[in-house]
Protein backbone atom coordinates (compact mmCIF):
# COMPACT_ATOMS: atom_id res chain seq x y z
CA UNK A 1 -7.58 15.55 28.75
CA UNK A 2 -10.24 13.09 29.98
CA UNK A 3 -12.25 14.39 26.68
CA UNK A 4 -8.91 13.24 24.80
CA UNK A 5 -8.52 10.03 26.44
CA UNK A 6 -11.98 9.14 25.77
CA UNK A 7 -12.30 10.02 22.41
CA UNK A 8 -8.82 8.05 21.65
CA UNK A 9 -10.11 4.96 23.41
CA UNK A 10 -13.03 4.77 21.14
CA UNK A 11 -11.56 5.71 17.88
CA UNK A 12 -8.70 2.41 18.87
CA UNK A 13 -10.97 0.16 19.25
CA UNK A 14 -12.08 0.12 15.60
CA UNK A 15 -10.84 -1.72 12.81
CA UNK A 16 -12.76 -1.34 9.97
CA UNK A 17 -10.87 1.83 8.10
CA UNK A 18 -14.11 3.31 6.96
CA UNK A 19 -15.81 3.03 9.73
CA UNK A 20 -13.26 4.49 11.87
CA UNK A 21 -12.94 7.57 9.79
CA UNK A 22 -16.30 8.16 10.14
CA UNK A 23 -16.61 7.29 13.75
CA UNK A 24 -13.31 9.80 14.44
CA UNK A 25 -14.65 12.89 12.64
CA UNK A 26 -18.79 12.16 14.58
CA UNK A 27 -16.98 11.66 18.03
CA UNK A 28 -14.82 15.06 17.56
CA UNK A 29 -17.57 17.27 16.32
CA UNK A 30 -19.79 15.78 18.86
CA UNK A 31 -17.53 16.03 21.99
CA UNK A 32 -15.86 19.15 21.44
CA UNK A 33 -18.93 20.90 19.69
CA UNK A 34 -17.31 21.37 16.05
CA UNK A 35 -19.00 22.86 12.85
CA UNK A 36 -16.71 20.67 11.14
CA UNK A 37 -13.83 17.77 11.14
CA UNK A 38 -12.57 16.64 8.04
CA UNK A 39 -9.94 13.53 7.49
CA UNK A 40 -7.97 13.82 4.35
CA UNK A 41 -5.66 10.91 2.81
CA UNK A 42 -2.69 12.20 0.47
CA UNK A 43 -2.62 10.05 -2.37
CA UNK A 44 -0.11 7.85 -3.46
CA UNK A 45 2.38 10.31 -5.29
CA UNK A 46 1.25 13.06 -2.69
CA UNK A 47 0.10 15.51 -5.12
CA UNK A 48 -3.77 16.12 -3.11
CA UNK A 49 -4.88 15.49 0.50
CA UNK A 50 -8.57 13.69 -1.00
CA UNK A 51 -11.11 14.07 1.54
CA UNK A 52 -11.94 10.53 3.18
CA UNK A 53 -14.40 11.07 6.02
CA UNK A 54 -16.61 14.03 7.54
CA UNK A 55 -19.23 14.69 9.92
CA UNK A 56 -21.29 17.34 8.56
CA UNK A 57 -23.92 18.16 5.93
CA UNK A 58 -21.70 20.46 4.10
CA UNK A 59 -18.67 17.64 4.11
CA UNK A 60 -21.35 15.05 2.99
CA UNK A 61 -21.58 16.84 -0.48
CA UNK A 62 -18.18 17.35 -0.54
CA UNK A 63 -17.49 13.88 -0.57
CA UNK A 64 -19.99 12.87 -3.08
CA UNK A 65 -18.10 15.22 -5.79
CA UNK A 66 -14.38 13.88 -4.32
CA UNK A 67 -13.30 16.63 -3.02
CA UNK A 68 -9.61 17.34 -2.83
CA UNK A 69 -6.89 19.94 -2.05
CA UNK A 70 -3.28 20.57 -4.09
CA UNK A 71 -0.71 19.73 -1.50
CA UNK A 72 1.32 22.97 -0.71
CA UNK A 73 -1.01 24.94 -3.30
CA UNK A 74 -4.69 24.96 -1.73
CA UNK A 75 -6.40 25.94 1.23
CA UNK A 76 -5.20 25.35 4.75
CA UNK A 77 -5.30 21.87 4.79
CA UNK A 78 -2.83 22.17 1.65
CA UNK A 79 -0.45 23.77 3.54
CA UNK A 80 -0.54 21.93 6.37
CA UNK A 81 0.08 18.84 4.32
CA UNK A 82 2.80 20.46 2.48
CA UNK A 83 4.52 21.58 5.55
CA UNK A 84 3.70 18.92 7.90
CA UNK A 85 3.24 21.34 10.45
CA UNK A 86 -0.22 22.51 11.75
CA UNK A 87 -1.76 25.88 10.44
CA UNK A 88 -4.19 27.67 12.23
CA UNK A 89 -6.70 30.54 10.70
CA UNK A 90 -8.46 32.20 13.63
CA UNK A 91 -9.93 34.30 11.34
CA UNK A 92 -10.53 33.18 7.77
CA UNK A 93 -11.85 36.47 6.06
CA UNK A 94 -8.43 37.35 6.45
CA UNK A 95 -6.14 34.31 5.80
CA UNK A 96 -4.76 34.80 2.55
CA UNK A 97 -4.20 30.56 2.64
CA UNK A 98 -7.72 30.05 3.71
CA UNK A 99 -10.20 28.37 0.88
CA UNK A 100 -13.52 29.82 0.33
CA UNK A 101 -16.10 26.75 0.03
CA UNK A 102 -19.12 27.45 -0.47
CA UNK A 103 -20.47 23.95 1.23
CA UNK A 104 -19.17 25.05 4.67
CA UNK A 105 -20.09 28.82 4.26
CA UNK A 106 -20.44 29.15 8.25
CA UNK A 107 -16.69 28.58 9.09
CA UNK A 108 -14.92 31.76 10.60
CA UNK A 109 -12.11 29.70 11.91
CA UNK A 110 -10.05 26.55 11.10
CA UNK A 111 -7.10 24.66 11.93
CA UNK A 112 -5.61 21.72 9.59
CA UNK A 113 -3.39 19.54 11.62
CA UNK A 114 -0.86 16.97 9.59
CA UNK A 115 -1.20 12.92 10.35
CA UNK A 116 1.99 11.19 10.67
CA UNK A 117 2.35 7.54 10.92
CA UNK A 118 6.23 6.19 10.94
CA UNK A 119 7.42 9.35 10.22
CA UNK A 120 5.32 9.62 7.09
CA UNK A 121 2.46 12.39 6.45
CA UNK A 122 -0.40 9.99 5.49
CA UNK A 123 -3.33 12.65 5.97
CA UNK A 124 -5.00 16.01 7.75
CA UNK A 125 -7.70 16.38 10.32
CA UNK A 126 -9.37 19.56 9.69
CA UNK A 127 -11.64 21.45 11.97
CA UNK A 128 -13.34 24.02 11.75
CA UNK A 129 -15.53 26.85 13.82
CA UNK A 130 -18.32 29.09 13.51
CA UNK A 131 -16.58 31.02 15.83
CA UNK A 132 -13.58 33.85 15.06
CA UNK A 133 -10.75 33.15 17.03
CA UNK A 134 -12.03 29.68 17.97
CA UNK A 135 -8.85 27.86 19.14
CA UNK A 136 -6.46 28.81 21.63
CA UNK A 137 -2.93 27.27 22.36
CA UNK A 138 -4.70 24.59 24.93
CA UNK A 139 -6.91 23.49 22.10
CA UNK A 140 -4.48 23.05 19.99
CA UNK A 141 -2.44 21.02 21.82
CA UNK A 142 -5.33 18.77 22.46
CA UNK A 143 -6.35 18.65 18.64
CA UNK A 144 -2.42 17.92 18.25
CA UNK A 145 -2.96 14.77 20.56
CA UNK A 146 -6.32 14.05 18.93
CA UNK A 147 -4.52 13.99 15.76
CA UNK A 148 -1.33 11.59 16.89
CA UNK A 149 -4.33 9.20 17.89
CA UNK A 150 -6.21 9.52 14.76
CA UNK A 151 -2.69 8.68 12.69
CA UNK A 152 -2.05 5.57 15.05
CA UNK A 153 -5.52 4.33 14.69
CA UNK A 154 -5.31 4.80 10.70
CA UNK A 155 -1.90 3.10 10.43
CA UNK A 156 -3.15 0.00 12.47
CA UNK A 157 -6.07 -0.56 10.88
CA UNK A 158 -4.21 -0.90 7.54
CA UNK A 159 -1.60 -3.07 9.20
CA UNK A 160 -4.36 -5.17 10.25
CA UNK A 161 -6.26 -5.36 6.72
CA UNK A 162 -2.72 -6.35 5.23
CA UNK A 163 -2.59 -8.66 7.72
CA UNK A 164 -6.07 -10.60 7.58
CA UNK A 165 -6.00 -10.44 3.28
CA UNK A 166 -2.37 -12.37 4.13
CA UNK A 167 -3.87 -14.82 6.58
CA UNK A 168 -6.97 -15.11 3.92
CA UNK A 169 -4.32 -15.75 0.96
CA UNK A 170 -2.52 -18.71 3.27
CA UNK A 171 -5.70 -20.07 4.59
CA UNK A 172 -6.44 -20.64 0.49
CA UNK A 173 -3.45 -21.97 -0.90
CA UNK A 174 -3.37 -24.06 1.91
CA UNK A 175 -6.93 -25.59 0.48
CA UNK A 176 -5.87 -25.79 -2.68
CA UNK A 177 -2.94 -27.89 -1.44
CA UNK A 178 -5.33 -29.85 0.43
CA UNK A 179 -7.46 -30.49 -2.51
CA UNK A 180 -4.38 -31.01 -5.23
CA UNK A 181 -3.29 -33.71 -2.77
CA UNK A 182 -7.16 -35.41 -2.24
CA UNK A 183 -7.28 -35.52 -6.44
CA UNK A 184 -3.91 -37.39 -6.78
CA UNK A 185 -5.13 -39.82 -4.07
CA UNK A 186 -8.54 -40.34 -5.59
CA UNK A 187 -6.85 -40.65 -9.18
CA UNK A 188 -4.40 -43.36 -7.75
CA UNK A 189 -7.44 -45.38 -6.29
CA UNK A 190 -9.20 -45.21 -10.01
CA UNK A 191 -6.79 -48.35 -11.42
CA UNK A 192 -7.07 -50.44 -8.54
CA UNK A 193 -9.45 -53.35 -8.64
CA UNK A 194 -9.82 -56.89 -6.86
CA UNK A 195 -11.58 -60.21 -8.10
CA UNK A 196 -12.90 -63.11 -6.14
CA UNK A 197 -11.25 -66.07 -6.34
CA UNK A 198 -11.15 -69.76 -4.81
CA UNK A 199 -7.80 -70.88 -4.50
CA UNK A 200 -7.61 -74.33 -3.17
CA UNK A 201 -9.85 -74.32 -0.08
CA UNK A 202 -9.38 -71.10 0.87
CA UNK A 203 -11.33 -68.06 -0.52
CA UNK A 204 -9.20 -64.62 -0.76
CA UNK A 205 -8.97 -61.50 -2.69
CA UNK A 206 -6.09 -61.06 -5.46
CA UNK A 207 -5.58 -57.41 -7.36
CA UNK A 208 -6.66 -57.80 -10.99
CA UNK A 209 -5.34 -57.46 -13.02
């Protein structure tokens, strides 16, 4: 749990969306000593879970050629995404569900856990073993809470990229106010002139014309 803590504190504190995938998927191999994690983002009418971020050599490629899975149709990580329920293959030479890829060939066991953000499946985090029978019911519980923090992390930082690309939209209309306002000053100034005068004894300014 202190593993889970730690690993949630770090993965927060990022806000750049890229850079937090990446981060998430280093930290979770790296702590908990994973072949391979995986984030996947469903896209926008939910018909693939596209892979977004991953940690290993195998993933890198992966990600070059856009890798993606048919929600409810493909692999584990389909599933899971279709179901929004976790799905587990301790063993995947015999997992019916389980997708053969021949970038990750040393994976005997996965488990593909659904992101949910406001009650809305917005991803998977997929791990996966060299080991058969790699996960137990205590690690899956922890991968469960890995993944709630992974989901809250995602959803903030896009809340707070909506929310800068607002403030940056304000902060320029509010200069081009500024400078709409400075041209009709300056263009009221153009048509005002004075000439010296002597009136009487006294020498003063009068507009001309």
């Amino acid at each position: 749990m202190q593993a889970v803590a730690e690993v949630g504190k770090s993965v927060a504190a990022q806000r750049d969306l890229d850079e937090l995938l990446a981060r998430t998927t280093r930290i979770i191999s790296d702590r908990f000593n994973y072949y391979h994690v995986g984030i996947f983002f469903l896209d926008q009418r939910g018909e693939y879970a596209i892979l977004r971020a991953s940690n290993s050599s195998g993933g890198a490629k992966m990600l070059e050629r856009g890798h993606k899975l048919r929600v409810s149709r493909e692999g584990i990580v389909g599933t899971a995404a279709g179901t929004s329920e976790a799905r587990i293959a301790l063993d995947v030479g015999e997992d019916a569900v389980f997708f053969d890829n021949p970038d990750l060939p040393e994976t005997r066991s996965e488990v593909a856990l659904p992101l949910q953000a406001r009650d809305e499946i917005i991803g998977v985090l997929d791990v996966q073993s060299t080991e058969a029978g790699a996960y137990d019911d205590e690690d899956v519980a922890m991968l469960r809470i890995l993944a709630g923090q992974v989901a809250i992390a995602i959803e903030n930082s896009r809340l707070f990229e909506q929310a800068r690309k607002a403030l940056d939209e304000v902060q320029s209309l509010h200069q081009q106010y500024i400078q709409q306002e400075w041209t009709k000053v300056a263009a009221s100034q153009q048509g005002l002139a004075y000439e010296y005068r002597r009136s009487g004894t006294a020498t003063q300014w009068e507009p001309w014309p």
